[in-house]
C-alpha atoms as a PDB file:
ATOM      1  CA  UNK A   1      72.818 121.589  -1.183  1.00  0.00           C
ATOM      2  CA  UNK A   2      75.248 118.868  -2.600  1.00  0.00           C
ATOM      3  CA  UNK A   3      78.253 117.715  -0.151  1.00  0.00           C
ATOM      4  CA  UNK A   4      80.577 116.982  -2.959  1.00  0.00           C
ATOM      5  CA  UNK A   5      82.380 120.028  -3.569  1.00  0.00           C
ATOM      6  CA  UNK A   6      83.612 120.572  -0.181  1.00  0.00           C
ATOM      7  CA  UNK A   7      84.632 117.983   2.782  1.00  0.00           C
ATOM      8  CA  UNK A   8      84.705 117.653   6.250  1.00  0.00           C
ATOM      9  CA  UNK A   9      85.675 114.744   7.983  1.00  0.00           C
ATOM     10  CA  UNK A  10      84.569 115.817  11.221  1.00  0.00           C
ATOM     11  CA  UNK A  11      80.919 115.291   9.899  1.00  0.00           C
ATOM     12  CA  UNK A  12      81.559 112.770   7.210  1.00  0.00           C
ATOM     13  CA  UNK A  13      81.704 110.724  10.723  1.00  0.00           C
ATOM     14  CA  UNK A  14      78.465 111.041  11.186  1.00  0.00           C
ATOM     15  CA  UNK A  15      75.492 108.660  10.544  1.00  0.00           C
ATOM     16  CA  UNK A  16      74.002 109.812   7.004  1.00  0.00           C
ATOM     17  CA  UNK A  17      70.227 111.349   8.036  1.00  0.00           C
ATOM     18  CA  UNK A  18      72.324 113.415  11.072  1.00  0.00           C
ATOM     19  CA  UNK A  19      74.643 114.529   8.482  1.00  0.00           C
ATOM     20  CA  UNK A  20      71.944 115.836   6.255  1.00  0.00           C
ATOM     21  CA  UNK A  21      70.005 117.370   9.466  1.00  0.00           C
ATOM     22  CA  UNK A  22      73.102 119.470   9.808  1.00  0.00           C
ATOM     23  CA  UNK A  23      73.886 120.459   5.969  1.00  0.00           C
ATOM     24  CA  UNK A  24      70.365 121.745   6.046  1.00  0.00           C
ATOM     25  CA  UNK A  25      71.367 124.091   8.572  1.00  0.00           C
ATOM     26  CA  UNK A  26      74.488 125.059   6.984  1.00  0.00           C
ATOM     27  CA  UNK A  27      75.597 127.235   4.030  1.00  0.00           C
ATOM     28  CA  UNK A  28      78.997 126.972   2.137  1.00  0.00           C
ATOM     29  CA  UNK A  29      81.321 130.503   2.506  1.00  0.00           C
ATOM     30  CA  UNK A  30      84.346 131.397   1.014  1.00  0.00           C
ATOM     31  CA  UNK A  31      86.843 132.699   3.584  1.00  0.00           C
ATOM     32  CA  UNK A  32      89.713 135.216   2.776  1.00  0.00           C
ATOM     33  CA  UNK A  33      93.505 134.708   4.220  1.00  0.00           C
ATOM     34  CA  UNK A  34      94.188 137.301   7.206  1.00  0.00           C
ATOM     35  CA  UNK A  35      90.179 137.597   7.692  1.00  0.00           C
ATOM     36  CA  UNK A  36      89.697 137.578  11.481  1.00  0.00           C
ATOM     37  CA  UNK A  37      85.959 135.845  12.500  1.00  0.00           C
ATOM     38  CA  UNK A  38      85.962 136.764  15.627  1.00  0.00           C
ATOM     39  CA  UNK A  39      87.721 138.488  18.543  1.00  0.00           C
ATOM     40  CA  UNK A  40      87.681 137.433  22.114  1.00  0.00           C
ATOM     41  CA  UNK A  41      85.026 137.966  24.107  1.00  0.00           C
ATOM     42  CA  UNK A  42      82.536 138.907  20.714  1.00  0.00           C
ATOM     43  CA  UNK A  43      79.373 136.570  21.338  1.00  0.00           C
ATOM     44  CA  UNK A  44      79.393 133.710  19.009  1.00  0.00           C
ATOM     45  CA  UNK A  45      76.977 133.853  15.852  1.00  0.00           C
ATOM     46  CA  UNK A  46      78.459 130.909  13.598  1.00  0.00           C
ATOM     47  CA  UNK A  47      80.412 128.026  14.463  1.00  0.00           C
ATOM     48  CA  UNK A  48      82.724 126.469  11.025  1.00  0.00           C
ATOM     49  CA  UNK A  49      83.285 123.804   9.467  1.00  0.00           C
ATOM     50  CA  UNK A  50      86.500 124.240   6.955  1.00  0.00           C
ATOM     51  CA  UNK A  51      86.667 122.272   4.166  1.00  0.00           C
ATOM     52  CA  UNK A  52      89.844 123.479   2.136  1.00  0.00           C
ATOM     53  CA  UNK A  53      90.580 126.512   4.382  1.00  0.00           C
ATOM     54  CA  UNK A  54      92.377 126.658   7.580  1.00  0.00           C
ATOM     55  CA  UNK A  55      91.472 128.537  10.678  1.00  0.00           C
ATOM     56  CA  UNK A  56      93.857 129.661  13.826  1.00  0.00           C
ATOM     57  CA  UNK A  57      92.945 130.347  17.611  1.00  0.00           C
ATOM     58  CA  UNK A  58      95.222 133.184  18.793  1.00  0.00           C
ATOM     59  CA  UNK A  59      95.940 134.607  21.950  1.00  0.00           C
ATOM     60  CA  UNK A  60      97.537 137.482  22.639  1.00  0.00           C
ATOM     61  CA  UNK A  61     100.403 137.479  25.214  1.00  0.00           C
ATOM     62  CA  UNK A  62     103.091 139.873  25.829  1.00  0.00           C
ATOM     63  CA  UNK A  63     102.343 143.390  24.048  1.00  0.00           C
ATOM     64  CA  UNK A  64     101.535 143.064  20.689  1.00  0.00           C
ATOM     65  CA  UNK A  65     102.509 139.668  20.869  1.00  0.00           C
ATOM     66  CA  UNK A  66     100.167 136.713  19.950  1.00  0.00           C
ATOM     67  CA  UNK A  67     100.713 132.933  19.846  1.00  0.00           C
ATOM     68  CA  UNK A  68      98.727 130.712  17.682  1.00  0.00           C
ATOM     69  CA  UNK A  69      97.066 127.274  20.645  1.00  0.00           C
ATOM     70  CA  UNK A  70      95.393 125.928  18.035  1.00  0.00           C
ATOM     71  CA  UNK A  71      95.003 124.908  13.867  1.00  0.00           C
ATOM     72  CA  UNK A  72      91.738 124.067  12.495  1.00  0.00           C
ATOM     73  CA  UNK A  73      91.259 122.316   9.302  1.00  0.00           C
ATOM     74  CA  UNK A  74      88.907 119.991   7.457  1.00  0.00           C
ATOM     75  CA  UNK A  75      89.708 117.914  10.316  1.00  0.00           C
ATOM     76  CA  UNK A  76      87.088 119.875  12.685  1.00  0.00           C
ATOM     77  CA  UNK A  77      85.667 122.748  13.695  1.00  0.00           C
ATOM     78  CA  UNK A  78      85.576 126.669  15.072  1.00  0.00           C
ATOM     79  CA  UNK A  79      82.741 127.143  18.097  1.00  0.00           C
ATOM     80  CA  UNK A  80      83.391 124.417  21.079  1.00  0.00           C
ATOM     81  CA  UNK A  81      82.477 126.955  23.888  1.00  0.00           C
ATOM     82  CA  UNK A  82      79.121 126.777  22.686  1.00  0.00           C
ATOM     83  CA  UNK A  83      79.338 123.139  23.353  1.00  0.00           C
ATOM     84  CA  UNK A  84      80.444 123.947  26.842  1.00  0.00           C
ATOM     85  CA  UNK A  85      77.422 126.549  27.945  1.00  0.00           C
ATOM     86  CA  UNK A  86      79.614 129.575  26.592  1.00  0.00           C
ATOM     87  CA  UNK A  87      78.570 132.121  24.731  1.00  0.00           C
ATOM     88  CA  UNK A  88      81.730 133.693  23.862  1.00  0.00           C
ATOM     89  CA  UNK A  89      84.918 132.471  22.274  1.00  0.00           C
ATOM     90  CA  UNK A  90      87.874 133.414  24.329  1.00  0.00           C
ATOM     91  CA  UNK A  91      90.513 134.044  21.399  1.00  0.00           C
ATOM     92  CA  UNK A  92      90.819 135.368  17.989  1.00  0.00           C
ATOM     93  CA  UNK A  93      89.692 133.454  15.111  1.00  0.00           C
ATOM     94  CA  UNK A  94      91.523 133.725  11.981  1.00  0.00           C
ATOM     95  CA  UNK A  95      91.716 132.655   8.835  1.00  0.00           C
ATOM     96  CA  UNK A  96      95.256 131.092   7.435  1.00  0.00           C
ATOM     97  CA  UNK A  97      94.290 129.842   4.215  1.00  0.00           C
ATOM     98  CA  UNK A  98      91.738 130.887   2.014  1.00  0.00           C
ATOM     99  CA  UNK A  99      88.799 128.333   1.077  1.00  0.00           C
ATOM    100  CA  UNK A 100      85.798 127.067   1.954  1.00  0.00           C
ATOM    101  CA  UNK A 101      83.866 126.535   5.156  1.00  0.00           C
ATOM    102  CA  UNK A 102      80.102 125.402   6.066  1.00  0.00           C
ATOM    103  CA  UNK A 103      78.766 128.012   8.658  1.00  0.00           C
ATOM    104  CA  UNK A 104      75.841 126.829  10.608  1.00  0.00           C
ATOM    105  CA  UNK A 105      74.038 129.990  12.947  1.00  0.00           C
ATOM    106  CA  UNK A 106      75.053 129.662  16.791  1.00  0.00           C
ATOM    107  CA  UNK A 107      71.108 128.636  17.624  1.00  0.00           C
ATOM    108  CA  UNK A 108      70.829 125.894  15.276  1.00  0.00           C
ATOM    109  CA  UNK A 109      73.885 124.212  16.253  1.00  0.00           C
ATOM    110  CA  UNK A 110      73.313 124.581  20.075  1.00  0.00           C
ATOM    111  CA  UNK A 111      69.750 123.036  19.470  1.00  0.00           C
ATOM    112  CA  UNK A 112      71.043 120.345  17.280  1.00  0.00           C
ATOM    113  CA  UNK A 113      73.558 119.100  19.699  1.00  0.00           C
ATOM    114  CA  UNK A 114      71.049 119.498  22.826  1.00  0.00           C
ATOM    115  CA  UNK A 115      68.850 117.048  20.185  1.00  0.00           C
ATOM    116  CA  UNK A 116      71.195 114.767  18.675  1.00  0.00           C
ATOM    117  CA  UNK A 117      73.273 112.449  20.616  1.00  0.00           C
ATOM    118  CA  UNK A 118      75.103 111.016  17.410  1.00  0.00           C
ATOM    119  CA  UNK A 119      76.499 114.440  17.435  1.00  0.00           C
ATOM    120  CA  UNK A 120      76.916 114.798  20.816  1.00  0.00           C
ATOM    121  CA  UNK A 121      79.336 111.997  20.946  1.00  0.00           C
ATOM    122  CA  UNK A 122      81.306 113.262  17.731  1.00  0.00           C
ATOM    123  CA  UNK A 123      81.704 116.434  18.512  1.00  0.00           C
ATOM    124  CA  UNK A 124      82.970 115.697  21.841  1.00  0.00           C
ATOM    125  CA  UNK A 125      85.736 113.451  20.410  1.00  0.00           C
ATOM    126  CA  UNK A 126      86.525 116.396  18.430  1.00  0.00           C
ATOM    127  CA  UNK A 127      86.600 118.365  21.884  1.00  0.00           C
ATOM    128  CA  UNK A 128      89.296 115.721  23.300  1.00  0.00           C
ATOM    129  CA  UNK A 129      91.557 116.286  20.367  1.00  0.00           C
ATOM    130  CA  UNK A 130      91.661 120.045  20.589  1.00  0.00           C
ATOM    131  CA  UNK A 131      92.056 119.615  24.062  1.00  0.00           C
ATOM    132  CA  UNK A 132      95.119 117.298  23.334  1.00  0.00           C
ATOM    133  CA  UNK A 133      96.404 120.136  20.456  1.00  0.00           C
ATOM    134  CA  UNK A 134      96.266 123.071  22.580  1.00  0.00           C
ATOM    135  CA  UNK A 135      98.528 121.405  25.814  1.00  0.00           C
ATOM    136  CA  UNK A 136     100.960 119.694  23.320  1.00  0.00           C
ATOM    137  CA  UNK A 137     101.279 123.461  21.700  1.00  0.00           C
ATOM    138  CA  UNK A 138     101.892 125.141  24.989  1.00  0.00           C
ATOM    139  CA  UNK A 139     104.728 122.192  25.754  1.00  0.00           C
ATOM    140  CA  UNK A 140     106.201 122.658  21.984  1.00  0.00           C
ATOM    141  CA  UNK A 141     106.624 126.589  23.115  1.00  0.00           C
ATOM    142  CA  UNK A 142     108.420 125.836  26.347  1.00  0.00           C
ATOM    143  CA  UNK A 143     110.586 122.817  25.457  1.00  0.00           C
ATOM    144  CA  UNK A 144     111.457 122.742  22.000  1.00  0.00           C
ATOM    145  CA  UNK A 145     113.672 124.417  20.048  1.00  0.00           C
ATOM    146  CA  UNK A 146     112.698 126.578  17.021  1.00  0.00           C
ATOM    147  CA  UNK A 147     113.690 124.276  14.193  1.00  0.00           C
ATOM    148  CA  UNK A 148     111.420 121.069  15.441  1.00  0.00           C
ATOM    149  CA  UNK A 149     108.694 123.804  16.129  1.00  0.00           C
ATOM    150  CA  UNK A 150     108.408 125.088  12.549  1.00  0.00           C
ATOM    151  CA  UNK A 151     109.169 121.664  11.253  1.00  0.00           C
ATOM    152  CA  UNK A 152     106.146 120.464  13.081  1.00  0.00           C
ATOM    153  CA  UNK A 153     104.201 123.784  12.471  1.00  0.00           C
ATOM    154  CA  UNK A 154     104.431 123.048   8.100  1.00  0.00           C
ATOM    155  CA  UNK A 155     103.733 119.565   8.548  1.00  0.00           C
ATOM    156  CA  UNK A 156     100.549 120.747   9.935  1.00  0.00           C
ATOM    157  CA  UNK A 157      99.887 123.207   7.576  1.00  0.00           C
ATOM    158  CA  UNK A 158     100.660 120.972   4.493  1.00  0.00           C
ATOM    159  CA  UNK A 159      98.031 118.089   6.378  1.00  0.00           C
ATOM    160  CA  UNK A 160      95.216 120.684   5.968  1.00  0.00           C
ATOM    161  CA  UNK A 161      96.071 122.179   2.447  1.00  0.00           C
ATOM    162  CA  UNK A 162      96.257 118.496   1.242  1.00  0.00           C
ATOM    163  CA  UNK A 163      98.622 120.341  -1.400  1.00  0.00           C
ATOM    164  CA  UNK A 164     102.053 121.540  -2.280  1.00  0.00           C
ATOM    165  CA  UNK A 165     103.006 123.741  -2.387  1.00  0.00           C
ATOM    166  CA  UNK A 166     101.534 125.724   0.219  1.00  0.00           C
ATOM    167  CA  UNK A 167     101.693 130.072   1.346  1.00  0.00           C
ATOM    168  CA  UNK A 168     103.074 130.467   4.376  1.00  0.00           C
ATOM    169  CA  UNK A 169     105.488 133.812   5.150  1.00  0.00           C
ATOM    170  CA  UNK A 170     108.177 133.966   7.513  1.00  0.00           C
ATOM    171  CA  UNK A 171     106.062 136.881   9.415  1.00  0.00           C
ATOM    172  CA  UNK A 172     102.590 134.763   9.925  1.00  0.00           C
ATOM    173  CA  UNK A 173     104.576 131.646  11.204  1.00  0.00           C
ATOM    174  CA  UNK A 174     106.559 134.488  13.959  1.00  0.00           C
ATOM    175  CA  UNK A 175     103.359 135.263  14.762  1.00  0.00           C
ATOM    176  CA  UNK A 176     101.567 131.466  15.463  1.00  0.00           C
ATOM    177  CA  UNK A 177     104.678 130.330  16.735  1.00  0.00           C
ATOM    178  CA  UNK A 178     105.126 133.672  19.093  1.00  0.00           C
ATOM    179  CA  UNK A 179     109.319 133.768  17.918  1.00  0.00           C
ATOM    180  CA  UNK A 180     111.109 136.104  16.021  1.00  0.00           C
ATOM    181  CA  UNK A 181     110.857 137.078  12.483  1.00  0.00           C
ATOM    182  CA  UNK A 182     115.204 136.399  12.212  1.00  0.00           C
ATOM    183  CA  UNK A 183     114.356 133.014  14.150  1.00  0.00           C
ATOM    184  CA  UNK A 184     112.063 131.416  12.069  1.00  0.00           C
ATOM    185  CA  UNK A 185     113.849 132.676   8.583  1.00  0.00           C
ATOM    186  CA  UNK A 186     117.207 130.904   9.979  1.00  0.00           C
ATOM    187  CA  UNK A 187     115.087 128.014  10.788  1.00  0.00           C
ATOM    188  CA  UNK A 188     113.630 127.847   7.501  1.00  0.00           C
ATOM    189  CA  UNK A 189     117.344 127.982   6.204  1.00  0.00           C
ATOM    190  CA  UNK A 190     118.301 124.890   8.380  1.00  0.00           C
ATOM    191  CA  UNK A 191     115.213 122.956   6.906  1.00  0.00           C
ATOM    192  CA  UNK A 192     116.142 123.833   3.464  1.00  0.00           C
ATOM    193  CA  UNK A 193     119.876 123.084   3.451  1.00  0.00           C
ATOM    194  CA  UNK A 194     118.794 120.020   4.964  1.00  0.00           C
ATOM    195  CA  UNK A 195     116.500 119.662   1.246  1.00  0.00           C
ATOM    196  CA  UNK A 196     113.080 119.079   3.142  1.00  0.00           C
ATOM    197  CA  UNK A 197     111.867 122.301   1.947  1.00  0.00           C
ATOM    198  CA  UNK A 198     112.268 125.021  -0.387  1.00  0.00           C
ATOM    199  CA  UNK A 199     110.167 128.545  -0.300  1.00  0.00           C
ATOM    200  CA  UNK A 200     109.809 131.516  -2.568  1.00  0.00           C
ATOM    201  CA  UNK A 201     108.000 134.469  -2.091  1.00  0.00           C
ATOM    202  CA  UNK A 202     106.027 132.942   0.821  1.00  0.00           C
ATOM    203  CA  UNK A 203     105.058 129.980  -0.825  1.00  0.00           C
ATOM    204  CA  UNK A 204     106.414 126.396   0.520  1.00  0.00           C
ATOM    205  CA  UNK A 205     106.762 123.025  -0.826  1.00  0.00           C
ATOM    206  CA  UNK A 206     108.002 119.975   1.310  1.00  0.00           C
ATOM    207  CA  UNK A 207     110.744 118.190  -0.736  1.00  0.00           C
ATOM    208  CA  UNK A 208     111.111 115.192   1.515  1.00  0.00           C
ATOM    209  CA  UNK A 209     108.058 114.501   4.048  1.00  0.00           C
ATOM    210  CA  UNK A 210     109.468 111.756   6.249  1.00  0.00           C
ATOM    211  CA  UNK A 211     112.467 113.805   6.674  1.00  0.00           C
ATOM    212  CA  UNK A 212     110.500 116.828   7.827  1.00  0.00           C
ATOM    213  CA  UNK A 213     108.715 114.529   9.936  1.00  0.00           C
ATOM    214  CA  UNK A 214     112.196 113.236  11.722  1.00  0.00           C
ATOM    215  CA  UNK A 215     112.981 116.987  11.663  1.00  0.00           C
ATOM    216  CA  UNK A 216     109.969 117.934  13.912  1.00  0.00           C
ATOM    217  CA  UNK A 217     109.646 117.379  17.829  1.00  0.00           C
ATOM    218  CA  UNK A 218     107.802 114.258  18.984  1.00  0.00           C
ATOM    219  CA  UNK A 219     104.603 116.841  19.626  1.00  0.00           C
ATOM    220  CA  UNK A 220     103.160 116.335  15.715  1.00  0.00           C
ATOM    221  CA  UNK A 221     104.084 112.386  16.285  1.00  0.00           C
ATOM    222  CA  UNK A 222     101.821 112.763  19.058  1.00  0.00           C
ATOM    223  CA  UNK A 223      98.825 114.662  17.509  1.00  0.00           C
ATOM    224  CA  UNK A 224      99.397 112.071  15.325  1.00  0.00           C
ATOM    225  CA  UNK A 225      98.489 109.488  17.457  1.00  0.00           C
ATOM    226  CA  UNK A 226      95.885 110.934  19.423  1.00  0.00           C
ATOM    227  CA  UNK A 227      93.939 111.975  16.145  1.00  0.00           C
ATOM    228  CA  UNK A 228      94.191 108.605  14.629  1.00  0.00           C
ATOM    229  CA  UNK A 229      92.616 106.877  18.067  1.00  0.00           C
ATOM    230  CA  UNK A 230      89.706 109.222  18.122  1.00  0.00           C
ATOM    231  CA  UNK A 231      89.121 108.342  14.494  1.00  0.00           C
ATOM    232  CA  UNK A 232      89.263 104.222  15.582  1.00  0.00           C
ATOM    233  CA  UNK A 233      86.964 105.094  18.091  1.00  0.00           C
ATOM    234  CA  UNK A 234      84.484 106.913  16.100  1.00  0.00           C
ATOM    235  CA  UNK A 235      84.571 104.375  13.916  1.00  0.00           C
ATOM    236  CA  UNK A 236      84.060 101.757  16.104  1.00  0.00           C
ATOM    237  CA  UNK A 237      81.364 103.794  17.412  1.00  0.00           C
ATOM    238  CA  UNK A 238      79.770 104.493  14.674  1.00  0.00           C
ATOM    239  CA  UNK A 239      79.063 100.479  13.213  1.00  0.00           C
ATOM    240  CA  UNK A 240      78.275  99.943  16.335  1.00  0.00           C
ATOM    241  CA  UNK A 241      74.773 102.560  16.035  1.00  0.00           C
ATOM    242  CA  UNK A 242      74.485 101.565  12.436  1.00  0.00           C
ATOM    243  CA  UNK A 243      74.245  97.775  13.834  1.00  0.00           C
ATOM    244  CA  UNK A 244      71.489  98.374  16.458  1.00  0.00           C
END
């Protein structure tokens, strides 16, 4: 199974023969936009891996009301409880952008990390950051007004299609972002007076990134930050195994 048509930098981390030990175990899927992997409290059977596909972790609130705590791209991965001694997920998992993803079966990934400390270590960088992404989304929902939100929200979006332009309707970010439909459309008119975006038909392409980036709250300036430490640090961590 070749790596080279589909990439994820969460394992690209890690030292080439545990790499290969865990694209053995995997296969390469094609997901579907609007699929939904899993629903709370469903026992966990795969974890992912996206490569070119993005995956959100919903939770439901208020009615039929849901709010999106977490984006996953090529930048991680989908099935940390396992990691934790849980054998269920605790929100929705769904797909936002159709592409590829290795899936690797529940049991051999819980064995391989109880085996592999290279792993280990990895993955539970990876936990750190997620941790980090879901408080800094619930202060973005409290604090910050619904401009910077989808600002930030986009800039996201566009990091993990590596592409513009990118699909993204008014009603999906409502739903992640847990505002109204009339909100986020006069929000989207702000951004594109301002020329940082322009849309059509659900489809978005960022005109000016920096400006976008000024646009958003300090939260994605922050993710920002956190996710480039954890990459220093599994870097540094990394030579440092390949050394002894």
């Amino acid at each position: 199974m070749s790596p080279a048509p589909a990439r994820n930098r969460l394992l690209e981390r890690l030292p080439a023969n545990i790499l290969t030990g865990v694209r053995t175990e995997c296969e390469l899927v094609e997901l579907t936009r609007g699929d939904v992997l899993s629903e709370p409290r469903e026992r966990i059977r795969d974890v992912y891996f996206p490569t070119d596909s993005f995956l959100s972790l919903v939770v439901k609130v208020a009615g039929n009301a849901s709010l999106e705590v977490a984006l996953v791209g090529n930048e991680g991965m989908v099935g940390i409880p396992l990691m934790l001694g849980a054998e269920t997920k605790p929100l929705r998992v769904l797909v936002q952008r159709s592409g590829k993803a290795w899936r690797m079966k529940a049991e051999a990934f819980k064995q391989m990390t109880d085996t592999s400390e290279p792993l280990r270590r990895e993955l539970n960088q990876y936990v750190f950051s997620r941790f980090a992404q879901v408080a800094q989304n619930a202060i973005c929902t409290n604090a910050h007004q619904i401009e910077a939100r989808l600002a930030r929200r986009l800039l996201m979006m566009q990091d993990r299609s590596h592409l513009d332009p990118f699909h993204a309707t008014h009603e999906t970010l409502a739903s992640v972002l847990s505002a109204r439909r009339s909100s986020v459309t006069w929000a989207a008119i702000a951004l594109k007076r301002k020329n940082l975006i322009k849309y059509h038909r659900g489809t978005v392409t960022v005109l000016d990134r920096k400006g976008l980036e000024g646009a958003s709250c300090e939260c994605y300036r922050g993710s920002q930050s956190t996710a480039a430490q954890i990459q220093t640090n599994a870097s540094r961590e990394l030579s440092a195994l390949q050394s002894t």
